[in-house]
N, C-alpha and C. Protein backbone atom coordinates (compact mmCIF):
# COMPACT_ATOMS: atom_id res chain seq x y z
N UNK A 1 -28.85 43.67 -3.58
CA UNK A 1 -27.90 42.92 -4.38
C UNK A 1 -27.26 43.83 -5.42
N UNK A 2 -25.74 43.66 -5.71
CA UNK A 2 -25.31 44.46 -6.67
C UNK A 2 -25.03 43.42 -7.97
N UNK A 3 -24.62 44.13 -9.09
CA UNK A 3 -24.27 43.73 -10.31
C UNK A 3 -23.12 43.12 -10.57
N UNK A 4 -22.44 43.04 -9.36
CA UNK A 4 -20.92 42.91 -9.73
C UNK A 4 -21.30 41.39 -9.70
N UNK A 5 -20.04 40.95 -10.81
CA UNK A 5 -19.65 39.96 -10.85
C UNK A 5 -19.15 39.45 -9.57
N UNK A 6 -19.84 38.07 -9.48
CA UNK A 6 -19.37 37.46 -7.41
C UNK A 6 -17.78 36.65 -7.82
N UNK A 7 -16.84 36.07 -7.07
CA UNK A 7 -15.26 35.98 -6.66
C UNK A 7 -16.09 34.33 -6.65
N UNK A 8 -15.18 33.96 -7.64
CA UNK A 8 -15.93 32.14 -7.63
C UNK A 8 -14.87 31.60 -6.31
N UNK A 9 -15.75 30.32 -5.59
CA UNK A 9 -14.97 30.58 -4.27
C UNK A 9 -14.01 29.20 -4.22
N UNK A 10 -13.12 29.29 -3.36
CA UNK A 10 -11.74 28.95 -3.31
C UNK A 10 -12.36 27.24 -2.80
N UNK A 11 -12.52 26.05 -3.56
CA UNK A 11 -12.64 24.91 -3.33
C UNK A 11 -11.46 24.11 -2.58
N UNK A 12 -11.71 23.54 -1.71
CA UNK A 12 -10.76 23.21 -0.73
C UNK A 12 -10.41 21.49 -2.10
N UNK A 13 -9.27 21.29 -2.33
CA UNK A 13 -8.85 19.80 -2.71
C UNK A 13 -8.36 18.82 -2.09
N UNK A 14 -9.05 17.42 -1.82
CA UNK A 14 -8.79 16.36 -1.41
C UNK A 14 -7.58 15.56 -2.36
N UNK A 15 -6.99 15.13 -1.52
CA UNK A 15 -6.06 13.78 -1.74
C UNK A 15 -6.45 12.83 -1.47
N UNK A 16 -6.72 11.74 -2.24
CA UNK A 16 -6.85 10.44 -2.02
C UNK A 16 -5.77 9.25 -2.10
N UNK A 17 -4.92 10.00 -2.87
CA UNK A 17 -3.62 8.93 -3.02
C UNK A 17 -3.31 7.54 -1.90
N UNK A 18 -3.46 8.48 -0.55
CA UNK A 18 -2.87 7.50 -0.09
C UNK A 18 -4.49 6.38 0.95
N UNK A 19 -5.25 6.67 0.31
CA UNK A 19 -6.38 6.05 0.77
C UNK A 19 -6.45 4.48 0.32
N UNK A 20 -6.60 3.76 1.47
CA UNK A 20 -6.47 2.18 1.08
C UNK A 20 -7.64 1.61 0.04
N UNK A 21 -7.35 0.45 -0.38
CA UNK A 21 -8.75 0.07 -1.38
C UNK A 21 -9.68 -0.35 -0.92
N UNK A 22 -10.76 -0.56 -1.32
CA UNK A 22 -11.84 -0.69 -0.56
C UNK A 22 -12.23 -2.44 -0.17
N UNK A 23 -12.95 -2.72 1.11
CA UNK A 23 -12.96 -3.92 1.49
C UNK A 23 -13.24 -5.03 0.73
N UNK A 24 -13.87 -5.01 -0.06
CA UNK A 24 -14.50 -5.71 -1.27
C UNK A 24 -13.49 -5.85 -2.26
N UNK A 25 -13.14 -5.08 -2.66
CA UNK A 25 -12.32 -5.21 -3.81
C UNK A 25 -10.35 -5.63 -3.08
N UNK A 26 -9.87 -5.77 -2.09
CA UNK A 26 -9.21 -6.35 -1.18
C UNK A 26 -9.56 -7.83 -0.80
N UNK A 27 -10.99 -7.97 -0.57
CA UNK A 27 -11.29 -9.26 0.02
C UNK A 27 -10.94 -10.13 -1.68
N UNK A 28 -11.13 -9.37 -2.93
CA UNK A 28 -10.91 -10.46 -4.45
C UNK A 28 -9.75 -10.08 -4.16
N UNK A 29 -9.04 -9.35 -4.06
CA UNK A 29 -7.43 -9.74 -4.51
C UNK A 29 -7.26 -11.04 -3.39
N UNK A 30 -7.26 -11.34 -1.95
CA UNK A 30 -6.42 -12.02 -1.50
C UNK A 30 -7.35 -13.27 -1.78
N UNK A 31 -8.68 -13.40 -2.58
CA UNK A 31 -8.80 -14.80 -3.16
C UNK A 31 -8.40 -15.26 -3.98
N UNK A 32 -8.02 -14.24 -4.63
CA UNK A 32 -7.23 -14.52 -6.14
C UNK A 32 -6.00 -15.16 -6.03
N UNK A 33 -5.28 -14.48 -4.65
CA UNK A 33 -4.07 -15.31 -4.32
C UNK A 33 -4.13 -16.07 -4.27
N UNK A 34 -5.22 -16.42 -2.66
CA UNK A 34 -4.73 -17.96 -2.48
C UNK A 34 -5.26 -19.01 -3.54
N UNK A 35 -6.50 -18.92 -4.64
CA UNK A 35 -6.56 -19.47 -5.57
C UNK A 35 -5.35 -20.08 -6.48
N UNK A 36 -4.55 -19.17 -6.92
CA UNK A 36 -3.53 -19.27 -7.60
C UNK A 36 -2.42 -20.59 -6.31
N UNK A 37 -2.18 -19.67 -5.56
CA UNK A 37 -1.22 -20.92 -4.83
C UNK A 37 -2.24 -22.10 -4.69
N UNK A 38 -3.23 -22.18 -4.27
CA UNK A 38 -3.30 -23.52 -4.59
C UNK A 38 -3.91 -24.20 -5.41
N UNK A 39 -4.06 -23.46 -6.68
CA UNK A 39 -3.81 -24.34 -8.24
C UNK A 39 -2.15 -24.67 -8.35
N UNK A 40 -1.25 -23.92 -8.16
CA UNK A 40 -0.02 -24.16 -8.23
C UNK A 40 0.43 -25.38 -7.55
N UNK A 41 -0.39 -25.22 -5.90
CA UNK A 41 -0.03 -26.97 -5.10
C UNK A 41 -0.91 -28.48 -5.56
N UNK A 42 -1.83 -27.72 -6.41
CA UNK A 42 -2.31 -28.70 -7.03
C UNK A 42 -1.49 -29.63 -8.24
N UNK A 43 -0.66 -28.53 -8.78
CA UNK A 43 -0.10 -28.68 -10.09
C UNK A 43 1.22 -29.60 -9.43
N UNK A 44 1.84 -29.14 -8.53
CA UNK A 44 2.91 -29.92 -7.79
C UNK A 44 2.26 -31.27 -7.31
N UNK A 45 1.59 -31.14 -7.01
CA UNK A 45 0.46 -33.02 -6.39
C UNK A 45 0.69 -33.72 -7.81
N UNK A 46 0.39 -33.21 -8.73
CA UNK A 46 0.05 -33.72 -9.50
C UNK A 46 1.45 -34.28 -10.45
N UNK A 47 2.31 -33.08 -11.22
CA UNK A 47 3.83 -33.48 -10.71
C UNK A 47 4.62 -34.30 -10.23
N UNK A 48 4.32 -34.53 -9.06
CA UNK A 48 5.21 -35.23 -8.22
C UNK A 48 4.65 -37.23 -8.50
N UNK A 49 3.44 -37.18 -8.65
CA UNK A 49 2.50 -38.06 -9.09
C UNK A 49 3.65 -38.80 -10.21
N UNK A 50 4.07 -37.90 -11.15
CA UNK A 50 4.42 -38.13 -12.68
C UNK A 50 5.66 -38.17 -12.45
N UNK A 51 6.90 -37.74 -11.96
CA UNK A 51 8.29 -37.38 -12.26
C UNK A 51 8.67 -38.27 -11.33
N UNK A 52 9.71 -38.53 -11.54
CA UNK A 52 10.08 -38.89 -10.94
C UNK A 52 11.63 -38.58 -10.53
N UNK A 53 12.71 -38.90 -9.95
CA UNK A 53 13.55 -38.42 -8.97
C UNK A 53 14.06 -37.22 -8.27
N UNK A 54 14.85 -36.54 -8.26
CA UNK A 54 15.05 -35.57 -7.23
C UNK A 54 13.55 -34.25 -7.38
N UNK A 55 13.59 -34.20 -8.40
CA UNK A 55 12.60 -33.47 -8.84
C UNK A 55 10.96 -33.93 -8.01
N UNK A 56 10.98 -34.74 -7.51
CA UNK A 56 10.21 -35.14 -7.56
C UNK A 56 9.63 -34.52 -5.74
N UNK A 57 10.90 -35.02 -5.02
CA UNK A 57 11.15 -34.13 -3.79
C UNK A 57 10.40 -32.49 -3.66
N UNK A 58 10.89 -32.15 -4.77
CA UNK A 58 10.95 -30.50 -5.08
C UNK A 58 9.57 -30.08 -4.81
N UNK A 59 8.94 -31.41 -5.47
CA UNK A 59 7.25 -30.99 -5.88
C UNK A 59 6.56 -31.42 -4.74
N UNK A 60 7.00 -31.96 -3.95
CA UNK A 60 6.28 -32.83 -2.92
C UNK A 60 6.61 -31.63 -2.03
N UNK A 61 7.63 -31.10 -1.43
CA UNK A 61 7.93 -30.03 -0.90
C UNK A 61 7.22 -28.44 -0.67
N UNK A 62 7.19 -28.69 -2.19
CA UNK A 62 5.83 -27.05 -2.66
C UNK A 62 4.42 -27.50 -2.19
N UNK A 63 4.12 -28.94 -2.85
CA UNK A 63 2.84 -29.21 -2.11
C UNK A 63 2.60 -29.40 -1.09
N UNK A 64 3.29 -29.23 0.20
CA UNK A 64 3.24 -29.65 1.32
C UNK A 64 3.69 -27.97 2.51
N UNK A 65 4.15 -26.99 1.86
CA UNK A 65 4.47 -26.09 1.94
C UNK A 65 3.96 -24.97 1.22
N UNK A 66 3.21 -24.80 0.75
CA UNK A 66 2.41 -23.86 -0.50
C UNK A 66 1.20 -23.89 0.43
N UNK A 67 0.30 -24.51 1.01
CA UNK A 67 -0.59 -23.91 2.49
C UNK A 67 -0.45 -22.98 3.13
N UNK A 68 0.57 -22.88 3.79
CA UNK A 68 1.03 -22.04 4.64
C UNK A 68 1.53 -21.12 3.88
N UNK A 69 2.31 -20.91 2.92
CA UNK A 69 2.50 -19.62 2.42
C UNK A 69 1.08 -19.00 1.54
N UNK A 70 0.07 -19.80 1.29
CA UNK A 70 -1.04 -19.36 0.74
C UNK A 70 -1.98 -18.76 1.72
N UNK A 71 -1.85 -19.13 2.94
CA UNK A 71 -2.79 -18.20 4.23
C UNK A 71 -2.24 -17.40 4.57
N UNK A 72 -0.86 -17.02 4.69
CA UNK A 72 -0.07 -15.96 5.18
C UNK A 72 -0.19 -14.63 4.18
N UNK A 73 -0.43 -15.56 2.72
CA UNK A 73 -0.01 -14.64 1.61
C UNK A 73 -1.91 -14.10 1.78
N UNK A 74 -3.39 -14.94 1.90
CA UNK A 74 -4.63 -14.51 2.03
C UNK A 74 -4.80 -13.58 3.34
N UNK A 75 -3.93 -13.57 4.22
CA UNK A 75 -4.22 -13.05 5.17
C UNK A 75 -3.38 -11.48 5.30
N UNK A 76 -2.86 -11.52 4.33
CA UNK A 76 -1.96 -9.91 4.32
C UNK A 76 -2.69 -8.51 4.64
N UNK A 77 -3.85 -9.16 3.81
CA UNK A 77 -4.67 -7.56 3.99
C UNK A 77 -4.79 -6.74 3.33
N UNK A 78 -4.89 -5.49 3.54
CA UNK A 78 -4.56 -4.83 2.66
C UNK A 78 -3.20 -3.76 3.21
N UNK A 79 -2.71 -3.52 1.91
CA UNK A 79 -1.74 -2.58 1.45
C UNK A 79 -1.67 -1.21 0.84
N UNK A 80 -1.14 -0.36 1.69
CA UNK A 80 -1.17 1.27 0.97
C UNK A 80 -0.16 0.83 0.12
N UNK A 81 -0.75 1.92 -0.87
CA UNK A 81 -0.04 2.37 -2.30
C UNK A 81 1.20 3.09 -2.06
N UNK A 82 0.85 3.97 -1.33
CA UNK A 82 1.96 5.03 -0.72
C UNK A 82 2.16 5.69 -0.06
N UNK A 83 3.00 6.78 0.51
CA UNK A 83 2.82 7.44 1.57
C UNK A 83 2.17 8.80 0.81
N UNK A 84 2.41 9.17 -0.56
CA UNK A 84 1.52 10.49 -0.81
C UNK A 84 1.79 11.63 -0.24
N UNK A 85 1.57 12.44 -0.89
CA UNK A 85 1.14 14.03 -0.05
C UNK A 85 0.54 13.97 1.72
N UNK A 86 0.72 14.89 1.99
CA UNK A 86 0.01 15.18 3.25
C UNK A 86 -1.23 15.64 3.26
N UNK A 87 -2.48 15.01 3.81
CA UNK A 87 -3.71 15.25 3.55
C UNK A 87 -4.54 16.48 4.37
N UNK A 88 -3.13 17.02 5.49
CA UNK A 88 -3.86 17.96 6.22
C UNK A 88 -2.94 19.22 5.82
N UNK A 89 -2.13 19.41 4.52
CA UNK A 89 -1.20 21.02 4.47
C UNK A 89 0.11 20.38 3.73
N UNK A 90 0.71 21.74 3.82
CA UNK A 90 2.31 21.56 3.29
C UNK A 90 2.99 21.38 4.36
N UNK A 91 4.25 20.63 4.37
CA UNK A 91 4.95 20.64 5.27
C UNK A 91 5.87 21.83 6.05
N UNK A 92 5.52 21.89 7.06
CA UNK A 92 6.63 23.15 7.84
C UNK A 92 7.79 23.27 7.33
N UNK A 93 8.34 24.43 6.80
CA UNK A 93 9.47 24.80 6.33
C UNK A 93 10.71 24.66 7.16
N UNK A 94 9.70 24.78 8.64
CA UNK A 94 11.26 24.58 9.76
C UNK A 94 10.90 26.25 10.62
N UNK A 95 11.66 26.47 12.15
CA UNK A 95 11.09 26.80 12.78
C UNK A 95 11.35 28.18 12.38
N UNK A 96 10.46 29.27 12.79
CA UNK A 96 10.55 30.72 12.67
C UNK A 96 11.46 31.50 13.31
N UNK A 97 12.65 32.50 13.24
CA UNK A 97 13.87 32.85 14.10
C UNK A 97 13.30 34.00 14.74
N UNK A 98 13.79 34.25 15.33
CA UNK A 98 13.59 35.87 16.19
C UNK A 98 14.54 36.64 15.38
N UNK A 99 14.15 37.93 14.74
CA UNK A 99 14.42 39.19 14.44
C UNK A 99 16.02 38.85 15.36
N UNK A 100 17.12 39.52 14.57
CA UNK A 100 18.00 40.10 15.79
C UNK A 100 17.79 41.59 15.76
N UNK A 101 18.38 41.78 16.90
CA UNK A 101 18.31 43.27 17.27
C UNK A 101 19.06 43.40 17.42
N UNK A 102 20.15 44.76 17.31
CA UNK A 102 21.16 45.59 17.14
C UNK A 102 21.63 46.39 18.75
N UNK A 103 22.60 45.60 19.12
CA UNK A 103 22.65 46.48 20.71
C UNK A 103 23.67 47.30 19.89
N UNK A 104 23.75 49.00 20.92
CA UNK A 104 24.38 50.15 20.43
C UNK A 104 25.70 49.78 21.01
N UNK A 105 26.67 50.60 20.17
CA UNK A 105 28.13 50.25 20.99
C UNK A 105 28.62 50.93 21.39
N UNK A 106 29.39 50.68 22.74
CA UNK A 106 29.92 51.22 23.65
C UNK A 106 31.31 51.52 23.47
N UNK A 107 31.33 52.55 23.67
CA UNK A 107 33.04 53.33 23.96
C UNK A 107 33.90 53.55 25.02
């Protein structure tokens, strides 16, 4: 073994950016949704209960329609953040040319 100071070594870096969220924490967001829509179709039931004329349509409408956009909206899934960096390099600059070469000229 020698004395020399050793070359600290070249750590390869991960990107995570564009890594989706994790199943668990995906499965609370889309309860949270459909929670919300249907406290909201609750709030329209309830609404429509109380008001009365055209308005009243409006609310009967959301409550009767706020289902279906609440399973479509629980069933989304999950969603990337972004497209991010490239996780395997930099992108190709574009293709490499051939050298030209110099033909001699003729007289």
């Amino acid at each position: 073994m020698s004395n020399e100071p050793r070359e600290p070594r070249k750590q390869k870096v991960f990107s995570i950016t564009t890594a989706a969220t994790s199943q668990s924490q995906d499965l609370g967001h889309r309860e949270k949704r459909y929670a919300i829509s249907m406290g909201i179709r609750t709030v329209c039931f309830v609404g429509a209960v109380i008001v009365s004329g055209p308005l009243r349509w409006v609310l009967i409408a959301g409550a009767v329609f706020l289902p279906y956009a609440a399973v479509i909206l629980a069933n989304a899934g999950v969603r990337k953040k972004g497209a991010g960096p490239s996780p395997f390099g930099p992108e190709p600059k574009g293709a490499i040319e051939a050298p030209r070469t110099v033909l001699p000229h003729r007289d």
